[in-house]
C-alpha atoms as a PDB file:
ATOM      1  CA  UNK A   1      -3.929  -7.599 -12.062  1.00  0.00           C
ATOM      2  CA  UNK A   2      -3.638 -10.367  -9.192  1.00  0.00           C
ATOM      3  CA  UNK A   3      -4.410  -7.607  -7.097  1.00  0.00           C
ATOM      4  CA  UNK A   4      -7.533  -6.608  -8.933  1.00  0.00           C
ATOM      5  CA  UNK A   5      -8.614  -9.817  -9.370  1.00  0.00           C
ATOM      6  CA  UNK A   6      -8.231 -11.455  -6.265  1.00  0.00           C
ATOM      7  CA  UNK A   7      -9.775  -8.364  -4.573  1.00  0.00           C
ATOM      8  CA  UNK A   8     -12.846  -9.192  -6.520  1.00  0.00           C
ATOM      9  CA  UNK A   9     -12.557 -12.795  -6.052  1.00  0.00           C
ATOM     10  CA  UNK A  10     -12.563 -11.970  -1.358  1.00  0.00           C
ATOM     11  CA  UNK A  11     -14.764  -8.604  -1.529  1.00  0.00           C
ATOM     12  CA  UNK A  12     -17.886 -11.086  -1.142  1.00  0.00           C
ATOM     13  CA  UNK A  13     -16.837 -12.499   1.621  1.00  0.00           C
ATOM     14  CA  UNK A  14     -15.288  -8.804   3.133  1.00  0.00           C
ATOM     15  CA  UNK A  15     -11.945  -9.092   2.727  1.00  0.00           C
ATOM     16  CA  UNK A  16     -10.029  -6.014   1.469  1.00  0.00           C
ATOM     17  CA  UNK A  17      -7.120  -6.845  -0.655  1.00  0.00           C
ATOM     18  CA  UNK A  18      -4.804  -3.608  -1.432  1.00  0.00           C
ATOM     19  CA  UNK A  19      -1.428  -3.464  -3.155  1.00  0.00           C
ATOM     20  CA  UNK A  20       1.336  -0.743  -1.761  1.00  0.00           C
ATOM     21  CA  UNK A  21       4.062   1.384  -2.929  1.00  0.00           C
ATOM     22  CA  UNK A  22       6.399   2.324   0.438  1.00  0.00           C
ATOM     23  CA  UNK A  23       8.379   4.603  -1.263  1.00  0.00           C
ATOM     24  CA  UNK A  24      11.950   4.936  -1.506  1.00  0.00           C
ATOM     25  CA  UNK A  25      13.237   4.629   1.439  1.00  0.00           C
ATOM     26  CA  UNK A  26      16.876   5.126   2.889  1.00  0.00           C
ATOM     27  CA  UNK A  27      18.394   1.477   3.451  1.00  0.00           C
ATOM     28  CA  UNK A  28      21.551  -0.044   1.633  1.00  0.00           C
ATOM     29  CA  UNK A  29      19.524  -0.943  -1.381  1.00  0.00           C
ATOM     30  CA  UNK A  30      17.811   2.845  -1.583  1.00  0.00           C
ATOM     31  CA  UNK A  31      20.625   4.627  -0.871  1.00  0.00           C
ATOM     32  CA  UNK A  32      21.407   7.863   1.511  1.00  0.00           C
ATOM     33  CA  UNK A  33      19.313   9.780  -1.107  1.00  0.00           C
ATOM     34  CA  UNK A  34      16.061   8.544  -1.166  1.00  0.00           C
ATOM     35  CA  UNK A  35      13.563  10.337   0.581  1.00  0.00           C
ATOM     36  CA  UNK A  36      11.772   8.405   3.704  1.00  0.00           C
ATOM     37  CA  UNK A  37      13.363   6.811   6.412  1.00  0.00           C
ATOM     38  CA  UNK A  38      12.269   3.317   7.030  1.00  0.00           C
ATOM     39  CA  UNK A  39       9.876   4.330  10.220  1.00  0.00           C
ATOM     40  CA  UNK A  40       7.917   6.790   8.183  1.00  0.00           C
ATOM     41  CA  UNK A  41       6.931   4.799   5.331  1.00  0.00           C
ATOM     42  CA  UNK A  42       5.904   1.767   7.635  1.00  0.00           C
ATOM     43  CA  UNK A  43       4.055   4.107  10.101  1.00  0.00           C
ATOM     44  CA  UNK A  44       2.343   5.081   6.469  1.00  0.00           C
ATOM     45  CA  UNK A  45       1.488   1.679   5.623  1.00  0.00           C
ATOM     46  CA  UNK A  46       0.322   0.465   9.017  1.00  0.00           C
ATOM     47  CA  UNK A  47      -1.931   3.518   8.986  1.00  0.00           C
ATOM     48  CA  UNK A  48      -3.779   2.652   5.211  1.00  0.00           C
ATOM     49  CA  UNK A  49      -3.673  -1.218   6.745  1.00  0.00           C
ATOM     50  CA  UNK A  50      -5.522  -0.319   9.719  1.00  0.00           C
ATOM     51  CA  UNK A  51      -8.332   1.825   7.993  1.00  0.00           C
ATOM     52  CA  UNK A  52      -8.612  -0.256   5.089  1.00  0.00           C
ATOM     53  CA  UNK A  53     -12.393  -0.660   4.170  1.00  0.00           C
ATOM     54  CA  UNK A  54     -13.966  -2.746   0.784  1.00  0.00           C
ATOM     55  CA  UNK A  55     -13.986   1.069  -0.023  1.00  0.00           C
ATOM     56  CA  UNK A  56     -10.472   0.785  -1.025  1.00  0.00           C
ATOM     57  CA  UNK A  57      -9.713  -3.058  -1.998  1.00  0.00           C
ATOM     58  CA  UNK A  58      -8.508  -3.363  -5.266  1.00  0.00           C
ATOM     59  CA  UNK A  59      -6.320  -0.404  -4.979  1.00  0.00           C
ATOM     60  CA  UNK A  60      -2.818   0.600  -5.346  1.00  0.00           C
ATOM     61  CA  UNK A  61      -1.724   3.318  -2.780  1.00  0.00           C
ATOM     62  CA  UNK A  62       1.609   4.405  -1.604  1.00  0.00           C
ATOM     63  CA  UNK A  63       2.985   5.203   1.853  1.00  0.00           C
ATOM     64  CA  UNK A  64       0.793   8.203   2.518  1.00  0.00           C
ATOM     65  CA  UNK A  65      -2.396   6.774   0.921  1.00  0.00           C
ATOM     66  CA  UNK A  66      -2.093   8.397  -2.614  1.00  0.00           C
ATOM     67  CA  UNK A  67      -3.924   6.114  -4.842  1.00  0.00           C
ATOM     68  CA  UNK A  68      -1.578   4.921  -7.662  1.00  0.00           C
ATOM     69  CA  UNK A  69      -3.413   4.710 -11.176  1.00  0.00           C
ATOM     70  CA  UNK A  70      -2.767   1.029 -12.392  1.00  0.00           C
END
């Protein structure tokens, strides 16, 4: 909701305000198991951050841009 609301609160002015989801990534806390190494997800999310338009504020997305339902 802080998301949401503070994306409506800066879209006037033409800020885009997301929220993401890197994904489980390998590092002590997520383990040898989980799926992404830790480059991968932040090339992701330096990807969505560099296209982000007011087309997307107020969203949820994870590491490879699927939008996450709130």
């Amino acid at each position: 909701m802080a998301t949401t609301k503070l994306a409506h609160d800066m879209k006037p002015d033409g800020i885009t305000v997301m929220a993401f989801h890197p994904g489980w990534i390998r590092t002590d806390m997520g383990g040898e198991h989980a799926e992404l190494e830790t480059r991968e997800s932040a090339a992701g999310l330096k990807r969505l951050l560099e296209n982000a338009t007011l087309a997307v504020t107020a969203t949820f997305r994870t590491h490879d841009g699927l939008n996450v339902g709130w």
